[in-house]
Protein backbone atom coordinates (compact mmCIF):
# COMPACT_ATOMS: atom_id res chain seq x y z
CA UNK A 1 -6.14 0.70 -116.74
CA UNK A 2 -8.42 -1.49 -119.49
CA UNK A 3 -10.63 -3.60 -118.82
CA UNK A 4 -10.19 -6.83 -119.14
CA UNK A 5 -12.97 -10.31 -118.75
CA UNK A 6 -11.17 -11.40 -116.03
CA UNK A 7 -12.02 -7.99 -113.71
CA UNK A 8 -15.26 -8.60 -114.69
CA UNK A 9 -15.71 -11.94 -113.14
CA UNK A 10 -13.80 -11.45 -110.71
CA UNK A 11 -10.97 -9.66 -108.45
CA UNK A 12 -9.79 -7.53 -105.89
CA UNK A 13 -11.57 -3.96 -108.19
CA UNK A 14 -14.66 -5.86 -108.34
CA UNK A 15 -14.93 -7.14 -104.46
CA UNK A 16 -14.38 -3.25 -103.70
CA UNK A 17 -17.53 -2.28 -105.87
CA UNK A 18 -19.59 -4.35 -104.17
CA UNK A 19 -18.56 -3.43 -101.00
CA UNK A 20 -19.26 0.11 -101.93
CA UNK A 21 -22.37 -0.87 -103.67
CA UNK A 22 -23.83 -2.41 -100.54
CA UNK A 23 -22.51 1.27 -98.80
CA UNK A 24 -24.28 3.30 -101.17
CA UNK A 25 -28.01 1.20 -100.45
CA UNK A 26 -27.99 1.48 -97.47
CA UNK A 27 -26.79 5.58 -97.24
CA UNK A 28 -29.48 5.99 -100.01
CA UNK A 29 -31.73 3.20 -101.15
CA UNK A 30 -34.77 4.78 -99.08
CA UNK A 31 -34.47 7.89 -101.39
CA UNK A 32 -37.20 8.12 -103.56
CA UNK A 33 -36.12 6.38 -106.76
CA UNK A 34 -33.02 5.15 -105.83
CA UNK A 35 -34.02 1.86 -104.52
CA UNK A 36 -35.17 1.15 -108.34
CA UNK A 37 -31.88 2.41 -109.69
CA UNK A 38 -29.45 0.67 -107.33
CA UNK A 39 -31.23 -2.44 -108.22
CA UNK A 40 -31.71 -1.94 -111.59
CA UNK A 41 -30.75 -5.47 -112.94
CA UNK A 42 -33.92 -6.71 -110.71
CA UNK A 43 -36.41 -3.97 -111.46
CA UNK A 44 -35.89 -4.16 -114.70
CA UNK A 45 -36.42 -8.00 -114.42
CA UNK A 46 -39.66 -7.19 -112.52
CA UNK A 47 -41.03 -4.82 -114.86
CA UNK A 48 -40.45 -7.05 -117.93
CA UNK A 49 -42.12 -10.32 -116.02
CA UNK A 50 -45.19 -8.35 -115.26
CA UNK A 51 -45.38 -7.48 -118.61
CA UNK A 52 -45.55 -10.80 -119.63
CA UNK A 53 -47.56 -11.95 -117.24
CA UNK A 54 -50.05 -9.86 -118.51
CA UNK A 55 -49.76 -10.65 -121.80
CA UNK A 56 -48.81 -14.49 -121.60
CA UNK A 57 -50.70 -16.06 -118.77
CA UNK A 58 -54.41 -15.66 -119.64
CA UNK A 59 -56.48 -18.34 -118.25
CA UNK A 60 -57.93 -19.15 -121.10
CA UNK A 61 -55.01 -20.67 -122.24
CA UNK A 62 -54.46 -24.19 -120.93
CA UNK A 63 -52.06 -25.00 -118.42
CA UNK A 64 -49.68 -26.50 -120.75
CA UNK A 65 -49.69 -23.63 -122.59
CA UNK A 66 -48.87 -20.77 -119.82
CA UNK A 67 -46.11 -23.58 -118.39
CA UNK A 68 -44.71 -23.16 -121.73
CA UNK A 69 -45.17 -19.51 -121.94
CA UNK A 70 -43.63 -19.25 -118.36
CA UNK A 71 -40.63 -21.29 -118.87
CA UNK A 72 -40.03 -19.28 -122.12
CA UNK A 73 -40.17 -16.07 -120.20
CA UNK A 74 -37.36 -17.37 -117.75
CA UNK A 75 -35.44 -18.53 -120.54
CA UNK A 76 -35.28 -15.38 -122.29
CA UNK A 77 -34.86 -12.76 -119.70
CA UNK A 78 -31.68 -14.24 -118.09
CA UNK A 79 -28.29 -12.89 -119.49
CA UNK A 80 -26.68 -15.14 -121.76
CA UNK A 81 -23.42 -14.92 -119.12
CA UNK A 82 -21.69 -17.54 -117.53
CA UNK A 83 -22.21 -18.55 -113.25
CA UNK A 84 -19.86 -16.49 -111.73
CA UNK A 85 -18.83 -13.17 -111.05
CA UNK A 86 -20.92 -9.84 -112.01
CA UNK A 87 -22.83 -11.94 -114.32
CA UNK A 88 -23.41 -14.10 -111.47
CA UNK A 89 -25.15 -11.71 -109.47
CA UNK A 90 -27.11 -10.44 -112.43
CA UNK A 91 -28.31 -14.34 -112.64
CA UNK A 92 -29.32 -14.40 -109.17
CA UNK A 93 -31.38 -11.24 -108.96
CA UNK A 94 -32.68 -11.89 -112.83
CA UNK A 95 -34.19 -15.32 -111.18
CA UNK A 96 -35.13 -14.08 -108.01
CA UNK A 97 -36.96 -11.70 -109.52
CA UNK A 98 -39.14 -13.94 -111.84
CA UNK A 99 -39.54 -15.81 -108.95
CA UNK A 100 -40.91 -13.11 -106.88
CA UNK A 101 -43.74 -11.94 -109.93
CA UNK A 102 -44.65 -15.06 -111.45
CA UNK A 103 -44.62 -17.90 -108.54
CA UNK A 104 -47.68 -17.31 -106.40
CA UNK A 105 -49.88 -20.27 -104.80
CA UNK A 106 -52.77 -19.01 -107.49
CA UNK A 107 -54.56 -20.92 -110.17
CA UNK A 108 -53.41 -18.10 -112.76
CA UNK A 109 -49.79 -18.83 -111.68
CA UNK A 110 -49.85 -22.28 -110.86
CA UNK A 111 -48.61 -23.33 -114.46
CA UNK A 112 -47.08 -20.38 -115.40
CA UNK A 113 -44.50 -19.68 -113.04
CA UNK A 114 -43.46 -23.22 -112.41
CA UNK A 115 -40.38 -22.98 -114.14
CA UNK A 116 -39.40 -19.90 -112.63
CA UNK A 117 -40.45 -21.17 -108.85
CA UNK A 118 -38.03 -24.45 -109.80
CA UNK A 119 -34.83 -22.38 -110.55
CA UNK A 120 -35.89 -20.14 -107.78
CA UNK A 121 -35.36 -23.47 -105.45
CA UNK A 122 -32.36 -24.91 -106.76
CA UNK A 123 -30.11 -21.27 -107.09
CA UNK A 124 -31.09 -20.79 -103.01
CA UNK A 125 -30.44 -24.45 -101.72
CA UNK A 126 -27.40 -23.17 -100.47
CA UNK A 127 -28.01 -18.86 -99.67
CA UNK A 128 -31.17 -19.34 -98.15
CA UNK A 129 -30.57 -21.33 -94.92
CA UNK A 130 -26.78 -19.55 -94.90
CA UNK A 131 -29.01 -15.71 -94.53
CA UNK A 132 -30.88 -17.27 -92.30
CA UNK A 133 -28.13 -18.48 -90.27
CA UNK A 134 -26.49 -15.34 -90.38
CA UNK A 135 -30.06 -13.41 -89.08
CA UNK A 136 -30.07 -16.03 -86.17
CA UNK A 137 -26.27 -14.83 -85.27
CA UNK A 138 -27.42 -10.94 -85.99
CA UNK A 139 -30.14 -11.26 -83.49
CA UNK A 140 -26.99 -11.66 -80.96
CA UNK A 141 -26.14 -7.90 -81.42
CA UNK A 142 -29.58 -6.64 -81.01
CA UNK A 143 -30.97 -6.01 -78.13
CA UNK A 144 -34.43 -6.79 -78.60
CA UNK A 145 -34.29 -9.94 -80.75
CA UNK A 146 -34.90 -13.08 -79.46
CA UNK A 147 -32.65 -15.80 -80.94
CA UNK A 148 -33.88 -18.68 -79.59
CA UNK A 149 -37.10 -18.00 -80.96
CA UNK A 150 -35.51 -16.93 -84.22
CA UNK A 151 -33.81 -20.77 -84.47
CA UNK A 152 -37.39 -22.03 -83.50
CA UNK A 153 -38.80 -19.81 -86.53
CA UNK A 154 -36.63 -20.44 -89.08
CA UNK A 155 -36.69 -24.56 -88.70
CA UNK A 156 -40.07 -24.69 -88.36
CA UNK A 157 -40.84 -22.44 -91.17
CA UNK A 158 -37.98 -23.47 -93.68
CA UNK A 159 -40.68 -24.94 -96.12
CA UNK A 160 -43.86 -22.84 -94.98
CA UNK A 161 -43.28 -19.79 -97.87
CA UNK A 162 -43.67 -19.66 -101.46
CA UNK A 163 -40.16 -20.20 -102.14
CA UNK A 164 -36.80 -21.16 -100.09
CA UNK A 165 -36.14 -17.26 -99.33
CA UNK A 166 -39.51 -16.70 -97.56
CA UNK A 167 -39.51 -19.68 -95.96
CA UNK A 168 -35.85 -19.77 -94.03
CA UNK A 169 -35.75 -16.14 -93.96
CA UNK A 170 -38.88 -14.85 -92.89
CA UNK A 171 -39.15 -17.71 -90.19
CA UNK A 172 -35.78 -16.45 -88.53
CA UNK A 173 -37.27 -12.63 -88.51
CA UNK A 174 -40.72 -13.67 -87.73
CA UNK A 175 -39.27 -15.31 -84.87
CA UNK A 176 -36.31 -12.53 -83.88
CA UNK A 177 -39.28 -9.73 -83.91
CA UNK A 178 -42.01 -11.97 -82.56
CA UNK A 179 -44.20 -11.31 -85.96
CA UNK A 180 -46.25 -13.00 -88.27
CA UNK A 181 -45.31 -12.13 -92.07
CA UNK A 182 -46.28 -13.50 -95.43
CA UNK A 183 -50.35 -14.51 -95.54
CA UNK A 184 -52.87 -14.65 -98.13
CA UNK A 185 -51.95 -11.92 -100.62
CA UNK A 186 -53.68 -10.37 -104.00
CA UNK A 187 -51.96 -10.68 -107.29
CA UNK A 188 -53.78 -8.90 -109.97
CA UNK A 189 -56.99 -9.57 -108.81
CA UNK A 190 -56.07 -13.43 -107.86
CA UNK A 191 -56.33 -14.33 -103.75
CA UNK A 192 -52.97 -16.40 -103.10
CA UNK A 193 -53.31 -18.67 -100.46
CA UNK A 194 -50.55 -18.01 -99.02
CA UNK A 195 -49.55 -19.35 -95.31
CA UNK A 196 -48.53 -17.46 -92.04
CA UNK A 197 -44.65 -17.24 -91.34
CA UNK A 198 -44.54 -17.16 -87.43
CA UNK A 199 -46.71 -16.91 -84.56
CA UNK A 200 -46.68 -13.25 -83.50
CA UNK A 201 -48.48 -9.99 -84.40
CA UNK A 202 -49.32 -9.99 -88.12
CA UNK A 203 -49.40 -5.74 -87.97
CA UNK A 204 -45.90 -4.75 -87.65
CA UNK A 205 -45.42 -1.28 -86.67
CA UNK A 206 -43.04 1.97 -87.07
CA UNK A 207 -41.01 0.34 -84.23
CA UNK A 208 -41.06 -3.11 -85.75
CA UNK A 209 -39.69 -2.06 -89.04
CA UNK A 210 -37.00 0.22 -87.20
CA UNK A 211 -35.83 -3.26 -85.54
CA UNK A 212 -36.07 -5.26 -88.59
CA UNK A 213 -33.63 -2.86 -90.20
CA UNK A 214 -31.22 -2.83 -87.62
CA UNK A 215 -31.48 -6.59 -88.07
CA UNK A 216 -31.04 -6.37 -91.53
CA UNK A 217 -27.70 -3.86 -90.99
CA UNK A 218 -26.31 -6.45 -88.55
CA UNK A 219 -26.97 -9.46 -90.94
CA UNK A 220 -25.51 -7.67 -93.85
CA UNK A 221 -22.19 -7.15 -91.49
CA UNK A 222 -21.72 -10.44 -90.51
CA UNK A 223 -22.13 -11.48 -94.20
CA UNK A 224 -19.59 -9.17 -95.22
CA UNK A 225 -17.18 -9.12 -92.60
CA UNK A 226 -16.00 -12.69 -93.21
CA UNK A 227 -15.46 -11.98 -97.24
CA UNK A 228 -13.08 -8.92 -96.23
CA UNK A 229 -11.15 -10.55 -94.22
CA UNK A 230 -10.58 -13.65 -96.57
CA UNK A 231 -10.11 -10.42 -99.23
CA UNK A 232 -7.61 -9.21 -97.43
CA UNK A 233 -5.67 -12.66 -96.65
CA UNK A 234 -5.43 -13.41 -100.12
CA UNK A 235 -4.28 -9.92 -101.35
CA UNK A 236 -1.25 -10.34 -99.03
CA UNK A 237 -0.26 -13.86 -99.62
């Protein structure tokens, strides 16, 4: 069978290797390696932005100068593809990705990821209280989660991290697992004053991280679940 653009933005074929994609992480993304591989359109991303973080944002420079440097950064790394589809998700994770390197609560990054942290914001409008949603349901199906406290958690913490996805999404797990996550943080030598997601322990242990994964296989169900059946719907009629 060739193929053709429209399999690659979308259809039934593509909605099957994604499915199977999301199989194959989580049978072998702890393998050494494999995490990097499997997510190769966001390691990559990472790799490059550190690069040229290195190499761009020196504080010498003024802060109009590393904004400009930043913004040129994002604008060069993402795919020249259109907003749906494969591409789509190469997008996301491209932007994510910048997001997650270059936008930190330093002086170093202040300027220089600020383009990067404003995409970051308006691409997860829309995902990041939806995951966070679907963690409050997953915490439903496991037994030691406690939902109420994951609601509590993710509303009060919706604008406490460095961008939309810590904020909405750590809250609800902070809350579920009765942890504290996110902090003050070093980036190459920088202090980033970052804030405390939740009210619980801030040392999570073996146990903790067992739980949060369990959370993280029910959440990843519940997000699924829903697309297969629509999938499935539309196939037949």
């Amino acid at each position: 069978m060739a193929i053709s653009p429209n399999w690659f933005y979308g259809s039934d074929y593509l909605f099957t290797v994604l499915c199977a994609a999301f199989a194959l992480e989580f049978i072998l993304g702890g393998l050494p390696g494999f995490g990097w591989l499997l997510s190769l359109p966001r390691s990559l991303s990472a790799y490059l932005a550190r690069r040229a973080d290195r190499r761009l944002n020196r504080q010498k420079r003024s802060s109009r100068s590393r904004k400009i440097r930043g913004a040129l950064v994002v604008i060069v790394l993402l795919p020249l593809a259109a907003i749906a589809g494969l591409p789509g998700l190469f997008v996301y994770r491209v932007y994510t990705a910048l997001a997650d390197e270059l936008v930190h609560p330093t002086d170093k990054h202040a300027a220089f990821g600020a383009m990067a942290g404003g995409f970051d914001r308006l691409m997860n409008l829309v995902p990041a209280p939806v995951t966070a949603l679907l963690i409050v349901v997953g915490t439903l199906f496991a037994l030691t989660a406690r939902p109420l406290a994951a609601i509590r958690g993710m509303v009060g913490d919706a604008a406490a991290g460095q961008s939309p996805r810590a904020g909405w999404t750590h809250g609800a797990v902070a809350g579920a697992l009765g942890l504290s996550l996110s902090g003050p943080r070093r980036h190459g030598g920088a202090v980033a004053r970052g804030v405390w997601i939740g009210d619980g322990r801030a040392r999570a242990n073996t146990t903790d991280i067992a739980r949060a994964m369990w959370l993280y296989l029910i959440t990843e169900f519940l997000g699924i679940t829903p697309l297969v059946l629509l999938a499935l719907v539309a196939h037949r009629f």
